[in-house]
PDB file of N, CA and C in Angstrom:
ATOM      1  N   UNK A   1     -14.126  27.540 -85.406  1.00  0.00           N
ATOM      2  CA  UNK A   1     -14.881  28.726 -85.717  1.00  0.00           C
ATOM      3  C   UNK A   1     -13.907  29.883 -85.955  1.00  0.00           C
ATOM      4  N   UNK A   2     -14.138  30.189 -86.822  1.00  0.00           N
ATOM      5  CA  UNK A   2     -13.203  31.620 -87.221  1.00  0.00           C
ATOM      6  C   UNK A   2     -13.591  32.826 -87.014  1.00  0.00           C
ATOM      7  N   UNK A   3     -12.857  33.893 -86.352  1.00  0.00           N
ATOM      8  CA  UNK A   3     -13.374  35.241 -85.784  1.00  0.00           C
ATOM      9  C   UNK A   3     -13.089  36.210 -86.962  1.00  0.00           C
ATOM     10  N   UNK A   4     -14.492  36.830 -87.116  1.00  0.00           N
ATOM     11  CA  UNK A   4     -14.106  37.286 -87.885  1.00  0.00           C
ATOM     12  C   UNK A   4     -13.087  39.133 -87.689  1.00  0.00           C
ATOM     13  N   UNK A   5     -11.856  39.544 -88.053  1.00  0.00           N
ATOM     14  CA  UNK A   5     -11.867  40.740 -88.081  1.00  0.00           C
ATOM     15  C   UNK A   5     -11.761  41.972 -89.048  1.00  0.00           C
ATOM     16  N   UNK A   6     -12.159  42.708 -87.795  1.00  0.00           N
ATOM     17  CA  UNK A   6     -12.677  44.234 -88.903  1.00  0.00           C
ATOM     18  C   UNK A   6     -11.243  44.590 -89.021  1.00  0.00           C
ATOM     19  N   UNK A   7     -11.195  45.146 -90.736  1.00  0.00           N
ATOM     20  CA  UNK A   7      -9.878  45.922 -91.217  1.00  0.00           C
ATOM     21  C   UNK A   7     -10.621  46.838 -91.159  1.00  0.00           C
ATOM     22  N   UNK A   8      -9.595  48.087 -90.498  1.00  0.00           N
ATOM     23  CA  UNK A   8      -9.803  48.838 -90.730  1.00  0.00           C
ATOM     24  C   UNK A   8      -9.270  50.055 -91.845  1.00  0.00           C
ATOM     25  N   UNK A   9     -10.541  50.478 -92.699  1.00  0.00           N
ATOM     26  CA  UNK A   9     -10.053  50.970 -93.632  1.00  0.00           C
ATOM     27  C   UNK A   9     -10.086  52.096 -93.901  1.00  0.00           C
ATOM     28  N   UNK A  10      -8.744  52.875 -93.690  1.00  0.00           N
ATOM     29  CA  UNK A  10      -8.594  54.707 -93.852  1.00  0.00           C
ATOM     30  C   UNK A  10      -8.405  55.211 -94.542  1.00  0.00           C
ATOM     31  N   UNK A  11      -9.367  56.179 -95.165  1.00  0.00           N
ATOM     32  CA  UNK A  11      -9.972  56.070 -96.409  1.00  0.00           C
ATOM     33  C   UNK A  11      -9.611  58.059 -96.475  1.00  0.00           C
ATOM     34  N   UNK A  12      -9.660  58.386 -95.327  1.00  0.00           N
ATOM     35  CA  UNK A  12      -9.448  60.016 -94.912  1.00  0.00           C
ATOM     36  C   UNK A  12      -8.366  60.363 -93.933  1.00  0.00           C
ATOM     37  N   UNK A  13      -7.779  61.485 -94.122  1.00  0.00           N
ATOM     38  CA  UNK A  13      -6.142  61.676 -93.220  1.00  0.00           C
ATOM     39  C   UNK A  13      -7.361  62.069 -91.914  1.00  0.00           C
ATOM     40  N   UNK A  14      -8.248  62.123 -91.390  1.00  0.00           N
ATOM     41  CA  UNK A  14      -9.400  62.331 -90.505  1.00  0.00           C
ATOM     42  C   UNK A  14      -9.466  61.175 -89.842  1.00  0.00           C
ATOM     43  N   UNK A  15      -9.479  59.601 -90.426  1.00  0.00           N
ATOM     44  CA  UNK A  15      -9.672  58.977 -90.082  1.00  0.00           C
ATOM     45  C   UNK A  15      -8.413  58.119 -89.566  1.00  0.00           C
ATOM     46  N   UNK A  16      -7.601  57.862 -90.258  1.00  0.00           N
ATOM     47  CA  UNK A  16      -6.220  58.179 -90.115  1.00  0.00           C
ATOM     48  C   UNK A  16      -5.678  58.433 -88.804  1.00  0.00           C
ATOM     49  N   UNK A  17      -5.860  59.704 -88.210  1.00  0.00           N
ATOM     50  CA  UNK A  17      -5.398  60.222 -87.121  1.00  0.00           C
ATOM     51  C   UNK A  17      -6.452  59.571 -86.091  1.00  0.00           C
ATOM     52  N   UNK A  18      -7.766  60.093 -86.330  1.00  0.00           N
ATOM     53  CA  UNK A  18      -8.307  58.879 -84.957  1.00  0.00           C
ATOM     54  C   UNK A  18      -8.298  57.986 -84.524  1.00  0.00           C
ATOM     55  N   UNK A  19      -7.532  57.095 -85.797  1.00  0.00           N
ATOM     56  CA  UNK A  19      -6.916  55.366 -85.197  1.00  0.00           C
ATOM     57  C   UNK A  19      -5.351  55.799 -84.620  1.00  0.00           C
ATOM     58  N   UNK A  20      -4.753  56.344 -85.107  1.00  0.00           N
ATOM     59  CA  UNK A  20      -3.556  56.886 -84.573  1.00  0.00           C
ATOM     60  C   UNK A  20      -3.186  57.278 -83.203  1.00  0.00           C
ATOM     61  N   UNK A  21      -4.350  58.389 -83.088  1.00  0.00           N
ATOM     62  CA  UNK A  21      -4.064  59.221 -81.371  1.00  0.00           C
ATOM     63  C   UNK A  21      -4.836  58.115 -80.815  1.00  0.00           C
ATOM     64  N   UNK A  22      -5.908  57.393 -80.941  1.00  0.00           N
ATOM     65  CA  UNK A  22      -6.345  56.449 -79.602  1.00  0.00           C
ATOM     66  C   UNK A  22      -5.321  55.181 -79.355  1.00  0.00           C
ATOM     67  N   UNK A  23      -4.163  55.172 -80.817  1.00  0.00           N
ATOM     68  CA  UNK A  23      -3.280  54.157 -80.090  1.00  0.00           C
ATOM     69  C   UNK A  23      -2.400  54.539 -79.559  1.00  0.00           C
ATOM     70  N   UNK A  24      -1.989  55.746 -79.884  1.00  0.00           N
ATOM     71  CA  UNK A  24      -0.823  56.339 -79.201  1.00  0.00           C
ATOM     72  C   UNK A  24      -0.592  56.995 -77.923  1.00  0.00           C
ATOM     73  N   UNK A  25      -1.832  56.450 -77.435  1.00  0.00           N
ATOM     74  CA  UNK A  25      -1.809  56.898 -75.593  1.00  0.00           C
ATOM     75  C   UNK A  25      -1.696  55.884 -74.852  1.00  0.00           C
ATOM     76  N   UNK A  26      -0.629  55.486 -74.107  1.00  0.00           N
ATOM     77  CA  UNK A  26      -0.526  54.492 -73.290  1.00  0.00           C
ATOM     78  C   UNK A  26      -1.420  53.752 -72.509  1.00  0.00           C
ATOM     79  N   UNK A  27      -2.640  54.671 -72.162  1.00  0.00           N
ATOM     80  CA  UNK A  27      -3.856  54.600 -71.066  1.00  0.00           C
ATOM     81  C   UNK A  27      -4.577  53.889 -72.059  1.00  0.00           C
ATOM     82  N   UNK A  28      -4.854  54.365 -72.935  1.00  0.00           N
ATOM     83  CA  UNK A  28      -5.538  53.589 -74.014  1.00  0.00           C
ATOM     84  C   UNK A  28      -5.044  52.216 -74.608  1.00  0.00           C
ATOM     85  N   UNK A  29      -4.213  52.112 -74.867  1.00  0.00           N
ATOM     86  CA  UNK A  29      -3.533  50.796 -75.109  1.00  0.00           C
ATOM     87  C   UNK A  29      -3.431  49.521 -73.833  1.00  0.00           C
ATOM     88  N   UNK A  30      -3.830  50.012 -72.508  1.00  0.00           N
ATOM     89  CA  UNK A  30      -3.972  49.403 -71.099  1.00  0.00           C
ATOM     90  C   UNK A  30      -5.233  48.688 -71.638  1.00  0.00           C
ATOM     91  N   UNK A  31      -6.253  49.948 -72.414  1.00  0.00           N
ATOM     92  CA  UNK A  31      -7.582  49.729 -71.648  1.00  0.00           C
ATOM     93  C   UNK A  31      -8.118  48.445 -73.183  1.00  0.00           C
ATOM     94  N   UNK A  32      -7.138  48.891 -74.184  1.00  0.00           N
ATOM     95  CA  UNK A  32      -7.385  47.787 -75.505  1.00  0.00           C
ATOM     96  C   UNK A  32      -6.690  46.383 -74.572  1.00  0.00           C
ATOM     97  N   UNK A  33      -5.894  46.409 -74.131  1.00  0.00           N
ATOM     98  CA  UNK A  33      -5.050  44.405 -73.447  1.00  0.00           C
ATOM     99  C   UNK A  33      -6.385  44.629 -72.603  1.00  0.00           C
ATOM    100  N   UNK A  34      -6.963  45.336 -71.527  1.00  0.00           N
ATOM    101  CA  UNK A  34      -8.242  44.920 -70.660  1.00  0.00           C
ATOM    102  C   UNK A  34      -9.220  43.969 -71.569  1.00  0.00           C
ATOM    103  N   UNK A  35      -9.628  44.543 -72.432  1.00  0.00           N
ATOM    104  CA  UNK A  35     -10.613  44.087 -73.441  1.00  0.00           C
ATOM    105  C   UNK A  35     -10.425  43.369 -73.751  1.00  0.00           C
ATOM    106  N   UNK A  36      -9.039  42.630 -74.539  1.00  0.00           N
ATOM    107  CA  UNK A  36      -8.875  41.722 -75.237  1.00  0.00           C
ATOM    108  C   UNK A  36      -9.209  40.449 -74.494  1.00  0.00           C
ATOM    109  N   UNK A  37      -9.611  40.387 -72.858  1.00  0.00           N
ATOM    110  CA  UNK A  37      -9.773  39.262 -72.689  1.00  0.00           C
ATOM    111  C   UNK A  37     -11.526  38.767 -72.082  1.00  0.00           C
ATOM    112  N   UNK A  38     -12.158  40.324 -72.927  1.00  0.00           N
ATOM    113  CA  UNK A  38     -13.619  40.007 -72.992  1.00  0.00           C
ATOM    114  C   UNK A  38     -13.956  41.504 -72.367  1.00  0.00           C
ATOM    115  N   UNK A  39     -15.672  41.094 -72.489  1.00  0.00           N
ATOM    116  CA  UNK A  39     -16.485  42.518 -72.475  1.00  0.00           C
ATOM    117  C   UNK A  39     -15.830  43.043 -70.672  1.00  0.00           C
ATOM    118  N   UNK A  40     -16.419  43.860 -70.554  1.00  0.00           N
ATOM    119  CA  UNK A  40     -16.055  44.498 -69.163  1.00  0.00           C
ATOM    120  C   UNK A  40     -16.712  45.726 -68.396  1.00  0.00           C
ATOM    121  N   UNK A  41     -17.781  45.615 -67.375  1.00  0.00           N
ATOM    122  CA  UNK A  41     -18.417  46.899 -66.907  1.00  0.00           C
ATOM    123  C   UNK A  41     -17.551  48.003 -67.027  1.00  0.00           C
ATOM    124  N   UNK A  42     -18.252  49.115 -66.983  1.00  0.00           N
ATOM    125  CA  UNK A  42     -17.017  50.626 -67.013  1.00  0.00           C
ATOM    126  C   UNK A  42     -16.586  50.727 -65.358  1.00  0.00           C
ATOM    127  N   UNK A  43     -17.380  50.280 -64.381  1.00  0.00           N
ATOM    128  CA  UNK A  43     -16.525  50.378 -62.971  1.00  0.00           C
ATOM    129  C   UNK A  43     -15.861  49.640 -63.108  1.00  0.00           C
ATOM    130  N   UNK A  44     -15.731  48.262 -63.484  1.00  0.00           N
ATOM    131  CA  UNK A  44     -14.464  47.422 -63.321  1.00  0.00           C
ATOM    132  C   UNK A  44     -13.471  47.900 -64.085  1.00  0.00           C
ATOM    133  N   UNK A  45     -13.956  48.043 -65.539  1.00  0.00           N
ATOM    134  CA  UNK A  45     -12.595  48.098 -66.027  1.00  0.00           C
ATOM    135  C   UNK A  45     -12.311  50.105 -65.433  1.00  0.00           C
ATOM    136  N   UNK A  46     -12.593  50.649 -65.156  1.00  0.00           N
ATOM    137  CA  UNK A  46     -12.030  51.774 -64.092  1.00  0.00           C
ATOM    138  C   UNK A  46     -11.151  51.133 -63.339  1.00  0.00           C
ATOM    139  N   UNK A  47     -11.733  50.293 -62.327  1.00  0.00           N
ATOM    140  CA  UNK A  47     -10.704  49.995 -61.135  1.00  0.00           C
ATOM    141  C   UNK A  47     -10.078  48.887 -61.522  1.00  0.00           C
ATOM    142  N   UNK A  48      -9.853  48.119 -62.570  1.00  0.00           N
ATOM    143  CA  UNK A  48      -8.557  47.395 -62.710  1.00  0.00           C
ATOM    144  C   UNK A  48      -7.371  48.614 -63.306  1.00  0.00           C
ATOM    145  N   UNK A  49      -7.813  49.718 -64.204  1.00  0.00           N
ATOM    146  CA  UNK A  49      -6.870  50.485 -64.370  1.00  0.00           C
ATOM    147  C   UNK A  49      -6.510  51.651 -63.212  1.00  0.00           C
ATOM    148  N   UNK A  50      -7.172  51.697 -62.451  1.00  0.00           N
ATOM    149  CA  UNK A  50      -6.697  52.434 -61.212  1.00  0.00           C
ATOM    150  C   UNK A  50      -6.742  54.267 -61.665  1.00  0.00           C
ATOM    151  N   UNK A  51      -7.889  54.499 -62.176  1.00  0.00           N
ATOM    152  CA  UNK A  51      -8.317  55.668 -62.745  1.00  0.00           C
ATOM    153  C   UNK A  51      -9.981  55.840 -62.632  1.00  0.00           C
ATOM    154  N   UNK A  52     -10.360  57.174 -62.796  1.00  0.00           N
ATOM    155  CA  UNK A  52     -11.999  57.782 -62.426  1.00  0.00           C
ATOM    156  C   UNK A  52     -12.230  57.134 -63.401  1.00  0.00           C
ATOM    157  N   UNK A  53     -13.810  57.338 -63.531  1.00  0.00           N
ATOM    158  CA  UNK A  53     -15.072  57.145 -64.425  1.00  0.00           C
ATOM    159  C   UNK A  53     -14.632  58.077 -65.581  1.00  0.00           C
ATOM    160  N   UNK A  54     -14.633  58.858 -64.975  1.00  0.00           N
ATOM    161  CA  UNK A  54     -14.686  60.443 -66.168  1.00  0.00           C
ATOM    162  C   UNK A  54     -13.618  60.341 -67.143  1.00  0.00           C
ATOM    163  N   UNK A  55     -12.466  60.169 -66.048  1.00  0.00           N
ATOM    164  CA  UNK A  55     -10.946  59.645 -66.943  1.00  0.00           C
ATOM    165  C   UNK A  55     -11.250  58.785 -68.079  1.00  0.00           C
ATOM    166  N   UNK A  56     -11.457  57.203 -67.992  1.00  0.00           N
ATOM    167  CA  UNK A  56     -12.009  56.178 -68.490  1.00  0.00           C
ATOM    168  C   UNK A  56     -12.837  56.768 -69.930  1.00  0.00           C
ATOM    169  N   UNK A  57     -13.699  57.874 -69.270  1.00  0.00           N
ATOM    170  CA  UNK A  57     -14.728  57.863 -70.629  1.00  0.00           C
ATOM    171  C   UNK A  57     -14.778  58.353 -71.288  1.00  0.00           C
ATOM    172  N   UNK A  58     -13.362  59.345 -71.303  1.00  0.00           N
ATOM    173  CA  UNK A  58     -12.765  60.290 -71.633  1.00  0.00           C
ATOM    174  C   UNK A  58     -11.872  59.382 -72.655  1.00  0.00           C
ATOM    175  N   UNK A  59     -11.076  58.533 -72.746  1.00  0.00           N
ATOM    176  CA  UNK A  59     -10.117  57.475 -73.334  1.00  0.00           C
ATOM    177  C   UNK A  59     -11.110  56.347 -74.112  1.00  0.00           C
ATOM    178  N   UNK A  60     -11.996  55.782 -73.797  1.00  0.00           N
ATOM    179  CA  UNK A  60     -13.265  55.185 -74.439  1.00  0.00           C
ATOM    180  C   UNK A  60     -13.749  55.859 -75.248  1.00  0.00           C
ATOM    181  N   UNK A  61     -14.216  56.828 -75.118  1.00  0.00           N
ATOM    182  CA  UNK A  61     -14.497  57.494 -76.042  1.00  0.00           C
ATOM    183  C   UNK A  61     -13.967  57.628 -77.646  1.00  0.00           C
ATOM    184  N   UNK A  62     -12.905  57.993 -77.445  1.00  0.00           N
ATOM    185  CA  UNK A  62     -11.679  58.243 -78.336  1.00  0.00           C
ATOM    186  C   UNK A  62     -11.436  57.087 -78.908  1.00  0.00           C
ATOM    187  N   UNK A  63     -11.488  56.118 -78.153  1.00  0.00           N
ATOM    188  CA  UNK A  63     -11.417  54.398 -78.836  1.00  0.00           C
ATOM    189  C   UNK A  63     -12.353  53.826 -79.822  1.00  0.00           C
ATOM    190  N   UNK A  64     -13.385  54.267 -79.055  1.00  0.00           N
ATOM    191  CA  UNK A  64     -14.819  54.041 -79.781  1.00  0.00           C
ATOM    192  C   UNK A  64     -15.135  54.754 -81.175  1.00  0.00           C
ATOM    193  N   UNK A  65     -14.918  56.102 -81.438  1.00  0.00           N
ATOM    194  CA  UNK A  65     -14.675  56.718 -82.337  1.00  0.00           C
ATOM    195  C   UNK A  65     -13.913  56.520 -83.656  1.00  0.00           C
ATOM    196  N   UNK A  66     -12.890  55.856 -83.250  1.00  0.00           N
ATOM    197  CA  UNK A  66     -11.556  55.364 -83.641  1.00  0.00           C
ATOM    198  C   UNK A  66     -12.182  53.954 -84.306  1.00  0.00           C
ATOM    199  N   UNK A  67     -13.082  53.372 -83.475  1.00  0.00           N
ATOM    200  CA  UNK A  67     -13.993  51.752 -84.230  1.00  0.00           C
ATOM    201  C   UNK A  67     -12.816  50.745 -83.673  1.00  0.00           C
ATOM    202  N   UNK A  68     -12.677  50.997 -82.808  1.00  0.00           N
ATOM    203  CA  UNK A  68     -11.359  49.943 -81.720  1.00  0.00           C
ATOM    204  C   UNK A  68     -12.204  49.155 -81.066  1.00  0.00           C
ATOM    205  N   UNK A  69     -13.510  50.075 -79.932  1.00  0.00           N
ATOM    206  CA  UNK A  69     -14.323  49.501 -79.251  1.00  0.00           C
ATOM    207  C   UNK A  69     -15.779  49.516 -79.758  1.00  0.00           C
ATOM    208  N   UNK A  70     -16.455  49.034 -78.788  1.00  0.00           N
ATOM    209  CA  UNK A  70     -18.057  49.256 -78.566  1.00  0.00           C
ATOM    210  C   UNK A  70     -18.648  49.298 -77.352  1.00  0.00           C
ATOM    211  N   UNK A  71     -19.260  50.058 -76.862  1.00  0.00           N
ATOM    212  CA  UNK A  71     -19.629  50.041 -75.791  1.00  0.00           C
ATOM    213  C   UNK A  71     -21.247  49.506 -75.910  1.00  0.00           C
ATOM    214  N   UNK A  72     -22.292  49.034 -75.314  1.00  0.00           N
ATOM    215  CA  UNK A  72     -23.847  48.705 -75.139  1.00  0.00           C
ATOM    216  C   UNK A  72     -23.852  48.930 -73.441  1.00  0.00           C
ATOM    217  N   UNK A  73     -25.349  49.978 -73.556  1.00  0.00           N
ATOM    218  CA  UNK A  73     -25.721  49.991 -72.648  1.00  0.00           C
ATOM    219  C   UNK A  73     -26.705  48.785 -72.174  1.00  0.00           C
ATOM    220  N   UNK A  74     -26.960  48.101 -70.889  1.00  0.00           N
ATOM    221  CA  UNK A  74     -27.807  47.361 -70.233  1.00  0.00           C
ATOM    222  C   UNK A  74     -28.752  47.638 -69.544  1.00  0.00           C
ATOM    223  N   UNK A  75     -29.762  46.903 -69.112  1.00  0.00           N
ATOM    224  CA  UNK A  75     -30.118  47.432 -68.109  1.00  0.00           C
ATOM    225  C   UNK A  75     -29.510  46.013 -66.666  1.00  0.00           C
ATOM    226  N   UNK A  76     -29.508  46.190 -65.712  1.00  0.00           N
ATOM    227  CA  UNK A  76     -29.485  45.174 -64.427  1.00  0.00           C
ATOM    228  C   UNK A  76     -31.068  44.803 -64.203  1.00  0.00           C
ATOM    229  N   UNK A  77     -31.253  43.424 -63.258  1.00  0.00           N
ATOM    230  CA  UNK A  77     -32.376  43.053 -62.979  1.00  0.00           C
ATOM    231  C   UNK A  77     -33.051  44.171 -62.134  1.00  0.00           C
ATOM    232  N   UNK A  78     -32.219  44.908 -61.478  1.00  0.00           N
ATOM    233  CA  UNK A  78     -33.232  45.734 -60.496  1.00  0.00           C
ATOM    234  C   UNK A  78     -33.548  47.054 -61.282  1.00  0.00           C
ATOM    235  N   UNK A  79     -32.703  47.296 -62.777  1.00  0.00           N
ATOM    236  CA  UNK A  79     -33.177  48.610 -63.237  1.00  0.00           C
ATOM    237  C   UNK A  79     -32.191  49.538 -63.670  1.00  0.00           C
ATOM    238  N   UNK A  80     -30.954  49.203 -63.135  1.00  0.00           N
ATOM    239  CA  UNK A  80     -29.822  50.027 -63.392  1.00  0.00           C
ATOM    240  C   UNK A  80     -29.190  50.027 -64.549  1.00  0.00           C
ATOM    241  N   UNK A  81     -29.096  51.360 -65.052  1.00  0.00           N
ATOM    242  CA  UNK A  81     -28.072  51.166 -66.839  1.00  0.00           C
ATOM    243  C   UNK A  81     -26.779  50.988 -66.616  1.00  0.00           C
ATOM    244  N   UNK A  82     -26.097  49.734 -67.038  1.00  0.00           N
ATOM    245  CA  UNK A  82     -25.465  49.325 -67.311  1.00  0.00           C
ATOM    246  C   UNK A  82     -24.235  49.448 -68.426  1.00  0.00           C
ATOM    247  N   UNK A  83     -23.167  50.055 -68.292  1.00  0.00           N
ATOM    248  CA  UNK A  83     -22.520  50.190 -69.704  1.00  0.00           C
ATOM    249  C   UNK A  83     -21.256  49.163 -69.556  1.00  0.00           C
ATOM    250  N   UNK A  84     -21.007  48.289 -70.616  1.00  0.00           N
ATOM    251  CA  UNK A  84     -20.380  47.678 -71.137  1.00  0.00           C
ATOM    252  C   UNK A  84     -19.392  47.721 -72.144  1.00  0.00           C
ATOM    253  N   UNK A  85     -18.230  46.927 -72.200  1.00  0.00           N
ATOM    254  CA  UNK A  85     -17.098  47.902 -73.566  1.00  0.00           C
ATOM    255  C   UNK A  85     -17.002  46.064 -73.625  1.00  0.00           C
ATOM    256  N   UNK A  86     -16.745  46.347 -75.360  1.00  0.00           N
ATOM    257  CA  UNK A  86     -16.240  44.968 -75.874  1.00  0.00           C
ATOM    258  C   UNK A  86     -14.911  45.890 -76.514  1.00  0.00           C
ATOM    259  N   UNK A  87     -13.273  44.852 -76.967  1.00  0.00           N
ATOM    260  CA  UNK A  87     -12.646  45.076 -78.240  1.00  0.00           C
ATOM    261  C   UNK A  87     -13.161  44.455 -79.537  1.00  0.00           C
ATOM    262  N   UNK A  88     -13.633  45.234 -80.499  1.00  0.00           N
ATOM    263  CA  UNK A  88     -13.865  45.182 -81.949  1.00  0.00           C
ATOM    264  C   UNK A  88     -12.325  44.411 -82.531  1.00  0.00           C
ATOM    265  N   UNK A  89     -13.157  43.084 -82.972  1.00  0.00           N
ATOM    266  CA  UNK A  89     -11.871  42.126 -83.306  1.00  0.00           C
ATOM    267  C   UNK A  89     -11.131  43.267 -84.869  1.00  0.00           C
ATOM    268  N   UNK A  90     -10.161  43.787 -84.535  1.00  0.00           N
ATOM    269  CA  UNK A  90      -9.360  44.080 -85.577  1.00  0.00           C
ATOM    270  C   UNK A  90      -8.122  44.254 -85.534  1.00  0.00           C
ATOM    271  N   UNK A  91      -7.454  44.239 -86.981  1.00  0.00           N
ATOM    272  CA  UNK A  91      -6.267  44.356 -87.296  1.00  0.00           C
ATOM    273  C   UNK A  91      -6.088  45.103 -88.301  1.00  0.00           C
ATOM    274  N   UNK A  92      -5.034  46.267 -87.327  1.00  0.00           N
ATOM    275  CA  UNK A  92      -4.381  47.761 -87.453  1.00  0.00           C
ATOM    276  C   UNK A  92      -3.149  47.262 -88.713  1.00  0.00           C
ATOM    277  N   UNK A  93      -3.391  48.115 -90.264  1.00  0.00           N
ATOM    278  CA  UNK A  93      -1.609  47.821 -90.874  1.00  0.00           C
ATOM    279  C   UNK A  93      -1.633  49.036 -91.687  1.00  0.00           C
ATOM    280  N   UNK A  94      -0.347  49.390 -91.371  1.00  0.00           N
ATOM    281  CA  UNK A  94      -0.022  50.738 -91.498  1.00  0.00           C
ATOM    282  C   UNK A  94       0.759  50.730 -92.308  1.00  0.00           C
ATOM    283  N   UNK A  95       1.328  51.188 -93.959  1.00  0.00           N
ATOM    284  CA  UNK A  95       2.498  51.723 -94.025  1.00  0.00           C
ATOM    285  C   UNK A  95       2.396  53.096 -95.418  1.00  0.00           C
ATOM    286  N   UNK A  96       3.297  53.095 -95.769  1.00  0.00           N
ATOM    287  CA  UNK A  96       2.981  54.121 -97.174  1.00  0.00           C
ATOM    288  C   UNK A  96       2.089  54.729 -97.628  1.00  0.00           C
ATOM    289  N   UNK A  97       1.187  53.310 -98.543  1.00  0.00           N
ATOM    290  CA  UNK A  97       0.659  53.635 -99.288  1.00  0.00           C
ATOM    291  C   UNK A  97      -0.816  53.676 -98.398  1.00  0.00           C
ATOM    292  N   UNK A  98      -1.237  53.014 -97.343  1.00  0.00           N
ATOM    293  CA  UNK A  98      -2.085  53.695 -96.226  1.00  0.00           C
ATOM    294  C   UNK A  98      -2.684  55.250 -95.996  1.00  0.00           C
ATOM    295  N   UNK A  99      -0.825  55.753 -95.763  1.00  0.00           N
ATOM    296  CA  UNK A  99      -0.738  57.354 -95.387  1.00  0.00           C
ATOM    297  C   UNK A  99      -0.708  57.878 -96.648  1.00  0.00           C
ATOM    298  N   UNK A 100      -0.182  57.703 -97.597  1.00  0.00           N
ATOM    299  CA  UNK A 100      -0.325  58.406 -99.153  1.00  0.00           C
ATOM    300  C   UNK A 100      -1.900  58.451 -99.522  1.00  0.00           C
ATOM    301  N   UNK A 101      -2.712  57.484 -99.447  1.00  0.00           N
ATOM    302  CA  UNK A 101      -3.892  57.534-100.209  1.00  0.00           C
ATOM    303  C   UNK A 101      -4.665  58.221 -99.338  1.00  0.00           C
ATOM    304  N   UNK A 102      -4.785  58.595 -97.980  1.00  0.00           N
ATOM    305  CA  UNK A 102      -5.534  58.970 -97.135  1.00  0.00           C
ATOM    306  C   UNK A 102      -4.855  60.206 -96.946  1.00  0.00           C
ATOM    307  N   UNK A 103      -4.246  60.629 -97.173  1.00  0.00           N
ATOM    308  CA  UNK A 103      -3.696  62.514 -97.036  1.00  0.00           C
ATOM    309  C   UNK A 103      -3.760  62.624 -98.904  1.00  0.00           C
ATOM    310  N   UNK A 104      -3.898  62.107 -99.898  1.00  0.00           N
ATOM    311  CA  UNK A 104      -4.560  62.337-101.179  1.00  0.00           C
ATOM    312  C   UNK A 104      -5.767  62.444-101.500  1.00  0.00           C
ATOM    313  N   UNK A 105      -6.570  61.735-100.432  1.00  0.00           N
ATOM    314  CA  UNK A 105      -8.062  61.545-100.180  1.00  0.00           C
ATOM    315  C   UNK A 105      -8.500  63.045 -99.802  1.00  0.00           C
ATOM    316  N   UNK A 106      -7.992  63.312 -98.505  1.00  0.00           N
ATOM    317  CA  UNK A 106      -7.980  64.534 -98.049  1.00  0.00           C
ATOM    318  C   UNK A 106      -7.863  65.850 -98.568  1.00  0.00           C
ATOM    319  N   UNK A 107      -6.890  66.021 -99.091  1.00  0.00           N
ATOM    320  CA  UNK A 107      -6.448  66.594-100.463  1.00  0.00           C
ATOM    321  C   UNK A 107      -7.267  66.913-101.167  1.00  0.00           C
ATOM    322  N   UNK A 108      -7.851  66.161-102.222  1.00  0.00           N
ATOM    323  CA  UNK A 108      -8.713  66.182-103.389  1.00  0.00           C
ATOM    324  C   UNK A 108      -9.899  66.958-102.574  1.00  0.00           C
ATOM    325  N   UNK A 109     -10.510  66.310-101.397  1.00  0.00           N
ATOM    326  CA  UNK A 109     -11.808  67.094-100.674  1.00  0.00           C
ATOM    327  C   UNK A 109     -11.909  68.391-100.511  1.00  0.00           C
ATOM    328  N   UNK A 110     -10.143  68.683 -99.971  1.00  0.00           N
ATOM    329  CA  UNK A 110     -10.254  70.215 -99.845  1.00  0.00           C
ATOM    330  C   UNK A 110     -10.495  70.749-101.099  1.00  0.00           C
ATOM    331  N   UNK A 111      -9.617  70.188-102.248  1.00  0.00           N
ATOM    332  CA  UNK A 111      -9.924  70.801-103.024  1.00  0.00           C
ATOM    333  C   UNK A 111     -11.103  70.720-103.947  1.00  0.00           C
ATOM    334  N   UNK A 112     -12.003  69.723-103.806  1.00  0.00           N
ATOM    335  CA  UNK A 112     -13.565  69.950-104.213  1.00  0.00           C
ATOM    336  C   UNK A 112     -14.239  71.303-103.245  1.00  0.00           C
ATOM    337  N   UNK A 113     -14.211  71.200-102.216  1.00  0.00           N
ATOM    338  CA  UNK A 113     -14.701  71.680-101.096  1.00  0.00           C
ATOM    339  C   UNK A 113     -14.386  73.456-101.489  1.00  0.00           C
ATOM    340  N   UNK A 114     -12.823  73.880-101.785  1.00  0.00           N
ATOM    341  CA  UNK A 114     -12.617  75.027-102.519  1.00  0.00           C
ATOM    342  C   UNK A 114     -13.299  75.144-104.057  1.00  0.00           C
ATOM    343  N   UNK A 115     -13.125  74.336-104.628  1.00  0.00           N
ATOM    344  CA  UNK A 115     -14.208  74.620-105.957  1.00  0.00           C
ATOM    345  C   UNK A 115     -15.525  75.413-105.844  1.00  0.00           C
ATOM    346  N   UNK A 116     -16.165  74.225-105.035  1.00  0.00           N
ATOM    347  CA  UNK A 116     -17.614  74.757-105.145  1.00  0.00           C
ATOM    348  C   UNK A 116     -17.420  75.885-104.204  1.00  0.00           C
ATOM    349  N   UNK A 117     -17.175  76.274-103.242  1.00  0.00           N
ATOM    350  CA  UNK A 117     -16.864  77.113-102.473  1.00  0.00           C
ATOM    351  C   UNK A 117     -16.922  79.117-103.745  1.00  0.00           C
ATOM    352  N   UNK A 118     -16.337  78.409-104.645  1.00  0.00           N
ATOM    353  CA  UNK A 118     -15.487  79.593-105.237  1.00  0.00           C
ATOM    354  C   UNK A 118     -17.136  80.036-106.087  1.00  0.00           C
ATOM    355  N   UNK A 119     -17.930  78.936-106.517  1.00  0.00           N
ATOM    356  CA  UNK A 119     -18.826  78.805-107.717  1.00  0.00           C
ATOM    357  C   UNK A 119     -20.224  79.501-107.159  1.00  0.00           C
TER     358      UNK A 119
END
C-alpha cells in the first residue's frame, strides 16, 4: 500500500515563511519526530515533550497552519473533548526556483493590489 504524500506547494512568500518558521523551531521539530510515529492526545504528547498545554498549542498551532499537522477533536465515552494531532504525510523541497517564484508571486500581488488601489 502506498502512502500517499502531500507536496507542499508555495505558491506565496506568505506561505513560504509559514512552512519555514514552524520548521525552524526546535520545539516544533520534537513535536513533528512525536508524530511521525502516529496520532497522539495533546496531554500526552505535552508530557512526552516535558512542556504546558498552552506552550504545545502555541507550537501546534503554527504547525497546523503551516499544513504539517492536523489536529480532530473527539469526544471520550464518558463525554470529554478530546483533541488529537496526526503528521500530514509530506515532503518539504526547497531550493531557488521555490523561493524565486513565491517572492515573484508576492510581488506581482502587491503590485495588483497597488493598481487597483490607485484606480
Amino acid at each position: 500500500m502506498k502512502t500517499r504524500v502531500l507536496e507542499l506547494v508555495l505558491t506565496s512568500e506568505a506561505e513560504l515563511m509559514a512552512v519555514l518558521t514552524a520548521v525552524a523551531n526546535p520545539l516544533r521539530l520534537r513535536v513533528v519526530a512525536e508524530l511521525s510515529g502516529g496520532r497522539v492526545h495533546v496531554s500526552e504528547l505535552a508530557r512526552r515533550l516535558g512542556i504546558s498545554r498552552p506552550l504545545l498549542y502555541m507550537h501546534l498551532d503554527r504547525l497546523e497552519k503551516a499544513g504539517l499537522i492536523s489536529g480532530q477533536l473527539e469526544l471520550s465515552e464518558d463525554g470529554k473533548a478530546m483533541k488529537y494531532y496526526d503528521l500530514a504525510p509530506f515532503e518539504l523541497r526547497l531550493d531557488a526556483r521555490v523561493i524565486t517564484d513565491a517572492v515573484r508571486a508576492s510581488e506581482q500581488d502587491t503590485e495588483t493590489k497597488e493598481t487597483a488601489s490607485e484606480e
